[in-house]
C-alpha atoms as a PDB file:
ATOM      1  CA  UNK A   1     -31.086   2.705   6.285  1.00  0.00           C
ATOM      2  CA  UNK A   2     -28.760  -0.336   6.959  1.00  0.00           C
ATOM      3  CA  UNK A   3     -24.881   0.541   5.228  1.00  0.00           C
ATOM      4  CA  UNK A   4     -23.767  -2.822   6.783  1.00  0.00           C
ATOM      5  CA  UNK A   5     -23.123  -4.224   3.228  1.00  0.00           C
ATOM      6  CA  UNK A   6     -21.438  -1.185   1.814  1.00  0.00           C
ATOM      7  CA  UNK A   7     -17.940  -0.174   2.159  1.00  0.00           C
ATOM      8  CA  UNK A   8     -18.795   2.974   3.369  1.00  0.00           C
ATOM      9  CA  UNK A   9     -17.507   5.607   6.486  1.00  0.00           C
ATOM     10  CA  UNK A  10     -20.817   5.600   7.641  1.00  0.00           C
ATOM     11  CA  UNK A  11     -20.879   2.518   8.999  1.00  0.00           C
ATOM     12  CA  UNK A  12     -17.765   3.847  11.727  1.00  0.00           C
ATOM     13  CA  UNK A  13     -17.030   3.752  14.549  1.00  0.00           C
ATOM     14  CA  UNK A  14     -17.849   0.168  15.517  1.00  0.00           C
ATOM     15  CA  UNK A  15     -14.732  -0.445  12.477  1.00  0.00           C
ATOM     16  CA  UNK A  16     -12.273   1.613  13.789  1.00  0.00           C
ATOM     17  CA  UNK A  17      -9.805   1.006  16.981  1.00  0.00           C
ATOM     18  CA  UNK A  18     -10.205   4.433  18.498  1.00  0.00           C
ATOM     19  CA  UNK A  19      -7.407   6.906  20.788  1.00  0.00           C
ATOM     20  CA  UNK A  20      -7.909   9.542  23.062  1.00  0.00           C
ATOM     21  CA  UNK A  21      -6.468  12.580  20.779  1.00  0.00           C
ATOM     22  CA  UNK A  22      -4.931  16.064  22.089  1.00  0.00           C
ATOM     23  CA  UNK A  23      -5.215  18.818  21.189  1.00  0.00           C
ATOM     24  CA  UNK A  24      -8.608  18.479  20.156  1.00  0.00           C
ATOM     25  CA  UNK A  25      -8.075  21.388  17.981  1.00  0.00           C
ATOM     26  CA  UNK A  26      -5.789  19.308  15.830  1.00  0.00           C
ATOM     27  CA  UNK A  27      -7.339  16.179  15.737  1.00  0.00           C
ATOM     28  CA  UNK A  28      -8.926  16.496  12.578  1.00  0.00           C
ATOM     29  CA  UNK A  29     -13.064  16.469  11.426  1.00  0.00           C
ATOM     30  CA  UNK A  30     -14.575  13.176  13.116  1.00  0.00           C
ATOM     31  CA  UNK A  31     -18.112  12.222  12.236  1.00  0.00           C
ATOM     32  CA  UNK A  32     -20.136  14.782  10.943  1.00  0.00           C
ATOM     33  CA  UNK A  33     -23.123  13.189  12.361  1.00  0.00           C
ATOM     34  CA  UNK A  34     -22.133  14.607  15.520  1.00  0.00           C
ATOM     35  CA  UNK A  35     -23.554  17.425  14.769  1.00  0.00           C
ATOM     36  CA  UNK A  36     -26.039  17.143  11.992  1.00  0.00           C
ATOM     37  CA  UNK A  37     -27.785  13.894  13.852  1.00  0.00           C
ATOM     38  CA  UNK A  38     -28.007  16.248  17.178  1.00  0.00           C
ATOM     39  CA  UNK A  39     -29.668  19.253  14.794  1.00  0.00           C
ATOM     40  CA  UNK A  40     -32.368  16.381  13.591  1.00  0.00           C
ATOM     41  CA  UNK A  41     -32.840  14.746  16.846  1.00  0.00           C
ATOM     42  CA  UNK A  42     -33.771  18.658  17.856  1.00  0.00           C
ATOM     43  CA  UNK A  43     -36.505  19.036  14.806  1.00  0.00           C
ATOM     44  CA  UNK A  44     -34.504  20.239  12.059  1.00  0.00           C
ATOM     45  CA  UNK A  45     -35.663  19.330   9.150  1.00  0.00           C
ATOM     46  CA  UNK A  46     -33.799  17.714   5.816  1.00  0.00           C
ATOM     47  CA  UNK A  47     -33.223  20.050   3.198  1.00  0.00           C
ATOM     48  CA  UNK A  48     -30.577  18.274   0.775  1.00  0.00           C
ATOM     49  CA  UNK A  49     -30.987  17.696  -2.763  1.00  0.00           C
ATOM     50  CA  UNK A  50     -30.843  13.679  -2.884  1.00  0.00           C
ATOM     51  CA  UNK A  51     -28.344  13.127  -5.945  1.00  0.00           C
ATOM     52  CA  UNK A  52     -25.870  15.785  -4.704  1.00  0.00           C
ATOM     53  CA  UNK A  53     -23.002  15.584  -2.262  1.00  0.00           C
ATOM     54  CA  UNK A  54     -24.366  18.107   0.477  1.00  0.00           C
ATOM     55  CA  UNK A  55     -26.206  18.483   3.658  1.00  0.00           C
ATOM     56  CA  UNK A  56     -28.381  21.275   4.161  1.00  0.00           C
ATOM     57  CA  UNK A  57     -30.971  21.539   7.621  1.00  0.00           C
ATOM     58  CA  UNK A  58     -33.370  23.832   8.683  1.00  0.00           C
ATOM     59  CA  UNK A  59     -34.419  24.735  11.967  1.00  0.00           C
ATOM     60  CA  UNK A  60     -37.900  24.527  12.444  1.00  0.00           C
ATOM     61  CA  UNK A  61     -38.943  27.540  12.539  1.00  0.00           C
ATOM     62  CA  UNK A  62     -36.940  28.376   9.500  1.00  0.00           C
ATOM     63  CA  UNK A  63     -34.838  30.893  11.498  1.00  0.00           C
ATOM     64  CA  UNK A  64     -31.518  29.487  11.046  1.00  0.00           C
ATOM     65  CA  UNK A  65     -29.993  27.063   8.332  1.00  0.00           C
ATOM     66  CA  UNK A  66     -26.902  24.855   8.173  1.00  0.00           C
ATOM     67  CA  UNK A  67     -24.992  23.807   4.927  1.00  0.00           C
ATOM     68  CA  UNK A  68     -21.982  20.848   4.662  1.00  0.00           C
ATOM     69  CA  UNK A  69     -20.572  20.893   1.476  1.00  0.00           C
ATOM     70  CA  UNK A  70     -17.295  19.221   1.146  1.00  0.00           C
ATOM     71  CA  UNK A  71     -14.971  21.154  -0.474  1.00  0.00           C
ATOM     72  CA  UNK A  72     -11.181  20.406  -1.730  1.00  0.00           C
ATOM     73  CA  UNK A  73      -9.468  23.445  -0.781  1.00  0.00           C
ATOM     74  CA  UNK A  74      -8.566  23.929   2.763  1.00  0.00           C
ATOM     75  CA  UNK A  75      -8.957  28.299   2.816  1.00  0.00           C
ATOM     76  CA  UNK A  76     -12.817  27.297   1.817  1.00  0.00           C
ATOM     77  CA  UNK A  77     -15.332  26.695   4.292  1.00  0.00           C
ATOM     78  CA  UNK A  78     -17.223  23.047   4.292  1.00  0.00           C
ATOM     79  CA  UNK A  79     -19.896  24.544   7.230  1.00  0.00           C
ATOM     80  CA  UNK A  80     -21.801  27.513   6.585  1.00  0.00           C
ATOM     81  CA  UNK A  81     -24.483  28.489   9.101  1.00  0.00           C
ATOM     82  CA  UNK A  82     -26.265  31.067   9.421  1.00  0.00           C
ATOM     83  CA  UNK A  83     -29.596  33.106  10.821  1.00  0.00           C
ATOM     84  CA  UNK A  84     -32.077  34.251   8.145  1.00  0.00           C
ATOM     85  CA  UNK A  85     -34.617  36.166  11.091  1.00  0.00           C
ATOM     86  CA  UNK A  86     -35.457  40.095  10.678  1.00  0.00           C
ATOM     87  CA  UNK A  87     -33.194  41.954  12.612  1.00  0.00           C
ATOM     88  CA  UNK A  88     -31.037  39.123  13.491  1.00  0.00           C
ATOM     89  CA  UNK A  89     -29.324  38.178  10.256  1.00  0.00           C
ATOM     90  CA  UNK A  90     -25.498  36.351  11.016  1.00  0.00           C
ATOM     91  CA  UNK A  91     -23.419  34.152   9.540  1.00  0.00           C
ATOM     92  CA  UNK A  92     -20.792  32.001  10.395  1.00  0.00           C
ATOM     93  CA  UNK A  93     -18.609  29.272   8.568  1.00  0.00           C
ATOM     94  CA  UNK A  94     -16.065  26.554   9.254  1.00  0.00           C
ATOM     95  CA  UNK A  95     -13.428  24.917   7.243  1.00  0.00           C
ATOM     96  CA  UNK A  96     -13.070  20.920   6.608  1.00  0.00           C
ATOM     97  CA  UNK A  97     -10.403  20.095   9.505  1.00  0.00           C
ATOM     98  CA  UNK A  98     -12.414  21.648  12.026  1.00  0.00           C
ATOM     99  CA  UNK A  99     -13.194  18.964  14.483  1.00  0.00           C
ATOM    100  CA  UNK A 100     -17.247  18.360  15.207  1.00  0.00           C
ATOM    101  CA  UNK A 101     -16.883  18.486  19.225  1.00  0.00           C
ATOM    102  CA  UNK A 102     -15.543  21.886  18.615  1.00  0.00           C
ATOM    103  CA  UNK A 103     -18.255  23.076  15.915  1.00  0.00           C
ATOM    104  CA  UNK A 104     -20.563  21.694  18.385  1.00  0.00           C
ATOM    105  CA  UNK A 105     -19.858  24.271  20.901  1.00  0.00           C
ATOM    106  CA  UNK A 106     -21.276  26.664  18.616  1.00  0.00           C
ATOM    107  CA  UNK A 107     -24.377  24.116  17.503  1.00  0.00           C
ATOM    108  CA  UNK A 108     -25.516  22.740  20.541  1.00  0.00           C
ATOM    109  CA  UNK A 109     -25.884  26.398  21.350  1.00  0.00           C
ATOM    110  CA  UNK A 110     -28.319  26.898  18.771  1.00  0.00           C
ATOM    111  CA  UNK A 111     -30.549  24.902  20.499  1.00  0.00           C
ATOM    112  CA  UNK A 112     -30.263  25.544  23.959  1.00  0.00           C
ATOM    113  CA  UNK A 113     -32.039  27.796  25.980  1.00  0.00           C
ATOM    114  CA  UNK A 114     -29.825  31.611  25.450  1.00  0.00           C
ATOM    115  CA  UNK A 115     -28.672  32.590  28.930  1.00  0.00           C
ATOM    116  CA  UNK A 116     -29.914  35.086  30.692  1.00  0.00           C
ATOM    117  CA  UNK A 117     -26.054  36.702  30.907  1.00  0.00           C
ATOM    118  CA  UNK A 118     -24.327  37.365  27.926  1.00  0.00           C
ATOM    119  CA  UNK A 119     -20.941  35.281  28.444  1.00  0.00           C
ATOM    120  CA  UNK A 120     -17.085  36.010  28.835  1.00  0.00           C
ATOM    121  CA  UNK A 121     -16.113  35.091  25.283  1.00  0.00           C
ATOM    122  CA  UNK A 122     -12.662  35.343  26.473  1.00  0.00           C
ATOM    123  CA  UNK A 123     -12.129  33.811  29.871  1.00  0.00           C
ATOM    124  CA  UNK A 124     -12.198  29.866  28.944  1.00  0.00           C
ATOM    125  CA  UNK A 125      -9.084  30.499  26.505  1.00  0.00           C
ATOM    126  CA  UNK A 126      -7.288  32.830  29.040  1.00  0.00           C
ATOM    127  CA  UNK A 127      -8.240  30.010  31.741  1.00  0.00           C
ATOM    128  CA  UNK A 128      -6.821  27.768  29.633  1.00  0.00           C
ATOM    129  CA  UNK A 129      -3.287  29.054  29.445  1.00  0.00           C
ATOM    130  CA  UNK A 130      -3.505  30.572  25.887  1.00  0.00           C
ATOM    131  CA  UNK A 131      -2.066  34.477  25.676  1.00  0.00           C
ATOM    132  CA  UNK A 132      -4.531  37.545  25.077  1.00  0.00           C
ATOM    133  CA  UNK A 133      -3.904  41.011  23.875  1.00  0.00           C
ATOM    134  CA  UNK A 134      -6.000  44.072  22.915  1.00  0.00           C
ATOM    135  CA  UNK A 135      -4.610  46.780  20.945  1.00  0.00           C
ATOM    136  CA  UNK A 136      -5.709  50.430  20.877  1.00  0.00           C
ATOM    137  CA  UNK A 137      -8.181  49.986  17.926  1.00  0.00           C
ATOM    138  CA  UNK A 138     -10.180  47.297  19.965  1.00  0.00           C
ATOM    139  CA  UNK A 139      -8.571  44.406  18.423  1.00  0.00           C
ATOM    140  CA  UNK A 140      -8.235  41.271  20.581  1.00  0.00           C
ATOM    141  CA  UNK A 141      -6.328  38.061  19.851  1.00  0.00           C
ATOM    142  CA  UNK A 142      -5.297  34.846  21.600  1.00  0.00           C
ATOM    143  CA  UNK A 143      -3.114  32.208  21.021  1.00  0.00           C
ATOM    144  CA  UNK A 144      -2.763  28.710  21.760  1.00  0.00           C
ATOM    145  CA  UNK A 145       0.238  27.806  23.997  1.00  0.00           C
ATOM    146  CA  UNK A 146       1.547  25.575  20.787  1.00  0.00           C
ATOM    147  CA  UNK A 147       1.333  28.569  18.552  1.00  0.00           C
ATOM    148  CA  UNK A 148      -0.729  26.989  16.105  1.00  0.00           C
ATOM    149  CA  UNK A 149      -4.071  27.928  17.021  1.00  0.00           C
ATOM    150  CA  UNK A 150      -5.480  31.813  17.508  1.00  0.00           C
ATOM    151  CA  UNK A 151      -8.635  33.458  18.285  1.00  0.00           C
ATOM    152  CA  UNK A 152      -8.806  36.887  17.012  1.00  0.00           C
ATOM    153  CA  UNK A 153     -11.512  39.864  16.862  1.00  0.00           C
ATOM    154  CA  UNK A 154     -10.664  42.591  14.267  1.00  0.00           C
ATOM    155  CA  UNK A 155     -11.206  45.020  12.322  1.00  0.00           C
ATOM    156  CA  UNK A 156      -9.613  45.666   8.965  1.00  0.00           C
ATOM    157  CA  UNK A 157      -7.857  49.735   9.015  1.00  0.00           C
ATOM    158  CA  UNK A 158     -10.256  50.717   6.297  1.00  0.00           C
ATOM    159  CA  UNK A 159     -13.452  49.927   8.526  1.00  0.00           C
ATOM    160  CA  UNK A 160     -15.507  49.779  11.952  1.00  0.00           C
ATOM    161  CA  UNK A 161     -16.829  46.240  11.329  1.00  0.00           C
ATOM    162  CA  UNK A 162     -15.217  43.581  13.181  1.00  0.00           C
ATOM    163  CA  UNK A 163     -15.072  40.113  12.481  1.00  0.00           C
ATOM    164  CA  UNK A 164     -14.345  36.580  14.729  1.00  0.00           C
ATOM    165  CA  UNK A 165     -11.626  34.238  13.035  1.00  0.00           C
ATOM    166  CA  UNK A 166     -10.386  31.192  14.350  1.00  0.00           C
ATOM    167  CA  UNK A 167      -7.404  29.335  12.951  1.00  0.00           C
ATOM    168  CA  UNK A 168      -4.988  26.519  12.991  1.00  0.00           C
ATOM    169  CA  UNK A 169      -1.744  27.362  10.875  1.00  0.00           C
ATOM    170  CA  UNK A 170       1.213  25.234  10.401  1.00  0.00           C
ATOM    171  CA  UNK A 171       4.755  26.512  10.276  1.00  0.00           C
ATOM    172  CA  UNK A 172       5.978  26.120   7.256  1.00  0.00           C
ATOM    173  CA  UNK A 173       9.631  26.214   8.476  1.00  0.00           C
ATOM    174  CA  UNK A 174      10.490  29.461   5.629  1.00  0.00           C
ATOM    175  CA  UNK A 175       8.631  32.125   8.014  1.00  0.00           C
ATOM    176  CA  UNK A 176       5.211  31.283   6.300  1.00  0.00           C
ATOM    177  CA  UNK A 177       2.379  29.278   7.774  1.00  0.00           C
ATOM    178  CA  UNK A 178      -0.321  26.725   6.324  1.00  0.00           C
ATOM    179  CA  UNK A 179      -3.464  26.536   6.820  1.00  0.00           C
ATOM    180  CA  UNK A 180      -5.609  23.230   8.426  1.00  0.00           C
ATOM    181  CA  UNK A 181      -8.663  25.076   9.214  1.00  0.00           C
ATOM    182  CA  UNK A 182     -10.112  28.059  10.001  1.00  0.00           C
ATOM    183  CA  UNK A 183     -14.147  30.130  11.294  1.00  0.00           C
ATOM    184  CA  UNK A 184     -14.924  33.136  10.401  1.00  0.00           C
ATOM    185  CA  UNK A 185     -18.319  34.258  12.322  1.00  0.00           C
ATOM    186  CA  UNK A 186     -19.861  37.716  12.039  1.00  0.00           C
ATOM    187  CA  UNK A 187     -19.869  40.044  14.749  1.00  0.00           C
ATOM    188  CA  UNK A 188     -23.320  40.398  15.153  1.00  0.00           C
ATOM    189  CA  UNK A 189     -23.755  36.538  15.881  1.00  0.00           C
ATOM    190  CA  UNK A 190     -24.870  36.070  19.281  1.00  0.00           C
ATOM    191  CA  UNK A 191     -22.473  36.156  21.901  1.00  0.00           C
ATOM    192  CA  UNK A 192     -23.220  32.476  23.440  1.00  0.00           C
ATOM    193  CA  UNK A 193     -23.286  31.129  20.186  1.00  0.00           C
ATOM    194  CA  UNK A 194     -19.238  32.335  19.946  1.00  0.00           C
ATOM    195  CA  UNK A 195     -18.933  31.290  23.755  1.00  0.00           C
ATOM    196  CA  UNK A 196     -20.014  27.462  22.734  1.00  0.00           C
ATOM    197  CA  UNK A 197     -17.767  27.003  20.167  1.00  0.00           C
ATOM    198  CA  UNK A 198     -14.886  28.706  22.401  1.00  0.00           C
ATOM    199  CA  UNK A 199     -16.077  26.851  25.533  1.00  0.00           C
ATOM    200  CA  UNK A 200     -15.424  23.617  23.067  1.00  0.00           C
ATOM    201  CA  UNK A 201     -12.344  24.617  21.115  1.00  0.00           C
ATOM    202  CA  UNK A 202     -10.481  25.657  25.481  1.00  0.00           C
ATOM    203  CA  UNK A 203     -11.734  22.204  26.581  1.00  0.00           C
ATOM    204  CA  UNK A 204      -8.254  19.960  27.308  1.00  0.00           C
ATOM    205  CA  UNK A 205     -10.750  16.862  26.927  1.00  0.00           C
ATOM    206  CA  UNK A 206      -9.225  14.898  24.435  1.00  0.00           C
ATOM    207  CA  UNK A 207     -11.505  13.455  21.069  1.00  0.00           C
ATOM    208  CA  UNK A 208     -11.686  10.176  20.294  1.00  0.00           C
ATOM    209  CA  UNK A 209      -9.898   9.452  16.290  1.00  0.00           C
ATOM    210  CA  UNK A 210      -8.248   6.593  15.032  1.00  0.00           C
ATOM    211  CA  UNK A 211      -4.525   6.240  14.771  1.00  0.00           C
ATOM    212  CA  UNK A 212      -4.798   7.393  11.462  1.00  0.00           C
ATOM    213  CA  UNK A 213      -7.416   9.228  10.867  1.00  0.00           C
ATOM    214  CA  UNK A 214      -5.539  12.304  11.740  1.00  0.00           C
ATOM    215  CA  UNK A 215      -4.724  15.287   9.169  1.00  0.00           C
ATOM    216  CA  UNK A 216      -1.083  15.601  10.397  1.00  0.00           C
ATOM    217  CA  UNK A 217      -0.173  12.829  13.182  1.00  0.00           C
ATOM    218  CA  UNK A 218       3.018  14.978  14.135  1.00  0.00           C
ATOM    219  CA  UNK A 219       1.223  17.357  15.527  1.00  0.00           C
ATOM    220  CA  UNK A 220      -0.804  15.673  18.216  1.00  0.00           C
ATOM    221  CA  UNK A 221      -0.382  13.069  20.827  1.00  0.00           C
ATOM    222  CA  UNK A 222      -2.612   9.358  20.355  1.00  0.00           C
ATOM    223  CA  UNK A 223      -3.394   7.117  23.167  1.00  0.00           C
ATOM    224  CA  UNK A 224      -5.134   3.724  22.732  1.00  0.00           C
ATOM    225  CA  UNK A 225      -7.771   4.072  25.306  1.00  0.00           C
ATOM    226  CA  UNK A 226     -11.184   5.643  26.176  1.00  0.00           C
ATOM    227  CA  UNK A 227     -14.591   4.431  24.317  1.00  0.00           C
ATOM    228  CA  UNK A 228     -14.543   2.395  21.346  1.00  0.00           C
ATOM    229  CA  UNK A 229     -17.375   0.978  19.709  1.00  0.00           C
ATOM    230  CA  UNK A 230     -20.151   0.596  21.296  1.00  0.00           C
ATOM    231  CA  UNK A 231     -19.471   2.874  23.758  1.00  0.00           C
ATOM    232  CA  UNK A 232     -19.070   5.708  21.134  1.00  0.00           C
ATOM    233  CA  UNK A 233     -22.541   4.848  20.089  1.00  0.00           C
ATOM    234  CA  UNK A 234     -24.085   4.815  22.889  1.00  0.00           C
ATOM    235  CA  UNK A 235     -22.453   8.212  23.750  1.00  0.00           C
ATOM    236  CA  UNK A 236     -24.029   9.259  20.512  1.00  0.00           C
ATOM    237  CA  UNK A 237     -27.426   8.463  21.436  1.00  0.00           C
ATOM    238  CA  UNK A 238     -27.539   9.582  24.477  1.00  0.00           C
ATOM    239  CA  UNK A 239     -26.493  12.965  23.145  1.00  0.00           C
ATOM    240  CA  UNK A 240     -29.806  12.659  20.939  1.00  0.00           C
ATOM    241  CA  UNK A 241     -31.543  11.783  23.210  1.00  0.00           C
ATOM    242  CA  UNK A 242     -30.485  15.076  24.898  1.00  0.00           C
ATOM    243  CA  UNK A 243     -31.051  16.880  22.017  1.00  0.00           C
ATOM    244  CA  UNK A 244     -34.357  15.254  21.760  1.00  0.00           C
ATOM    245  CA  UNK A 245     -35.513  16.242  25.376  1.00  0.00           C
ATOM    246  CA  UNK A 246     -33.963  20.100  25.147  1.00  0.00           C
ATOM    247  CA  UNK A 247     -36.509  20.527  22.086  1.00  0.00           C
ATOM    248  CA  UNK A 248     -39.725  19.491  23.605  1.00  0.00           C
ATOM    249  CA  UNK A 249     -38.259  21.649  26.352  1.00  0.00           C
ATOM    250  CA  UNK A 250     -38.099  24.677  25.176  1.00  0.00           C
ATOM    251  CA  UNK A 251     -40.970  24.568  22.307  1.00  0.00           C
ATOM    252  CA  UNK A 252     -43.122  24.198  25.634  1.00  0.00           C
ATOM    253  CA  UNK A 253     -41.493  27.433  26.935  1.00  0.00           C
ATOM    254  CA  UNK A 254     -41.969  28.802  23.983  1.00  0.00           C
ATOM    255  CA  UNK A 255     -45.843  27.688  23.594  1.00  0.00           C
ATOM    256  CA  UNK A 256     -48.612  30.097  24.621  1.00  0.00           C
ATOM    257  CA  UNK A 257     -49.983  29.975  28.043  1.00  0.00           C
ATOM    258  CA  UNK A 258     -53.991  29.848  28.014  1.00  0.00           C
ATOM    259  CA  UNK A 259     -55.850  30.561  31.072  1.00  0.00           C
ATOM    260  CA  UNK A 260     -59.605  30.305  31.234  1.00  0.00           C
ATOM    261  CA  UNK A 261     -61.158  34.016  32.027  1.00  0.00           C
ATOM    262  CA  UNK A 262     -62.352  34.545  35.142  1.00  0.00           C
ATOM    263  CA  UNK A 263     -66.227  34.099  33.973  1.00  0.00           C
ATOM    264  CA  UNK A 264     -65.419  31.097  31.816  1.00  0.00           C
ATOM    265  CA  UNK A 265     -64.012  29.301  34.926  1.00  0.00           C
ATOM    266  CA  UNK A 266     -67.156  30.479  36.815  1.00  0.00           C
ATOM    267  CA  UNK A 267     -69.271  29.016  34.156  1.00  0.00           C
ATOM    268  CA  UNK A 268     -67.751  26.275  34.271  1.00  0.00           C
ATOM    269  CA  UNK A 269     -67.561  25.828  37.699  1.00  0.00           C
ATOM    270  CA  UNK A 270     -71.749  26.452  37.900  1.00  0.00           C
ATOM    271  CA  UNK A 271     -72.046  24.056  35.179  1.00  0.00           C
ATOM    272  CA  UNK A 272     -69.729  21.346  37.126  1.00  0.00           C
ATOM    273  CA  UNK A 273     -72.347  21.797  40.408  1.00  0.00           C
ATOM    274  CA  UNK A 274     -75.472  21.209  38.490  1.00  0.00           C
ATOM    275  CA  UNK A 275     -74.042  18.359  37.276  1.00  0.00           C
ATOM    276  CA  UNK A 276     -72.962  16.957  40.493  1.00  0.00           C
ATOM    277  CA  UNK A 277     -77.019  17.777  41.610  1.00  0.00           C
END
């Protein structure tokens, strides 16, 4: 559908001068069609009631689901995903602010081929200069040199289940802190699932937002260059076009071999000579 006559977002980026933004953490949402577009362009399928403000895609095989529904509030969650498979049930959501290249870590994973290793959730943060502690009940957190943005897995004192949160707090200046987004993601998602969104949230890349299209522009640094326009869109579809090729991938790895029996191809092979006579 053509939005060229509508005042309308969706018709971005090719109206918006765009800077290179750091830290990506804090650069605000972007274009949700970075990730829902990718999640089509790999066979999920369009779930959404029409005449109400929400996305909601399946996975073809019906195994895992995403919901966007905008919400006001910035403690509540705008991305829920989760996995619906016997003995594989997770969840995981992700407030408004969070920025799609991040989410995307986690995403993108979803539709790659799972490693063979489970990853070093930890490493790319550590790598990335941002401090890490474990206390004696197993609890891990670590935190972003600017102090704003933690990783943390815990467990509550009252029980043995431990969950992943990610969040970006403001300083409030009277000892308090506010919230501009936040994940929560169960501990029994899959490792590399947690790895690609951490992978994406320790990148020092910077994102691409205009000058003010920023949640809070005091808190990150803007510089008028990188793609614009056209380029972003052709970035975009070459990233579906990815998407596009790592599905017909791996449904033919996932595809039953057939091989002929050993008297079939005989058969066939007898039938093939006579023929040829």
């Amino acid at each position: 559908m053509s939005y060229q006559h509508f005042h309308t977002r969706a018709n971005e980026p090719l109206r918006t001068i765009h800077c290179a933004t750091t830290p990506r953490h804090l650069a605000g949402r972007g274009d949700p069609r970075h990730i829902t577009q990718a999640l089509r362009a790999a066979g999920w399928k369009n779930h959404s009631a029409p005449d109400y403000p929400h996305v909601i895609l399946a996975s073809p095989d019906y195994r895992y689901h995403l919901v966007l529904e905008p919400e006001p509030a910035t403690y509540k969650a705008w991305w829920r995903i989760a996995s619906e498979a016997p003995g594989q049930r997770w969840y995981a959501e992700f407030g408004g602010e969070t920025p799609v290249e991040v989410l995307a870590g986690f995403t993108d994973a979803l539709i790659l081929p799972v490693p063979q290793q489970e990853p070093d959730v930890w490493q790319p943060l550590v790598a990335a200069g941002w401090s890490y502690g474990r206390d004696k009940r197993g609890n891990e957190e670590a935190v972003a040199p600017d102090g704003i943005m933690s990783v943390s897995r815990f467990t509550p004192l009252t029980s043995d289940m431990f969950t992943w949160k990610a969040e970006a707090a403001e300083p409030t200046g009277l000892g308090g802190h506010r919230r501009i987004w936040h994940a929560y993601i169960g501990d029994e998602t899959p490792r590399h699932l947690i790895a690609g969104f951490i992978d994406a949230l320790a990148s020092p890349e910077p994102v691409q937002r205009g000058r003010y299209d920023v949640p809070r522009g005091h808190l990150v640094t803007q510089e008028q260059h990188g793609p614009q326009g056209e380029q972003l869109l052709a970035a975009h579809e070459a990233r579906l076009k990815a998407a596009r090729a790592t599905a017909r991938k791996t449904r033919r790895a996932a595809a039953p071999q057939t091989h002929p029996s050993p008297a079939t191809a005989a058969s066939a092979s007898a039938k093939a000579a006579a023929h040829r006579r």
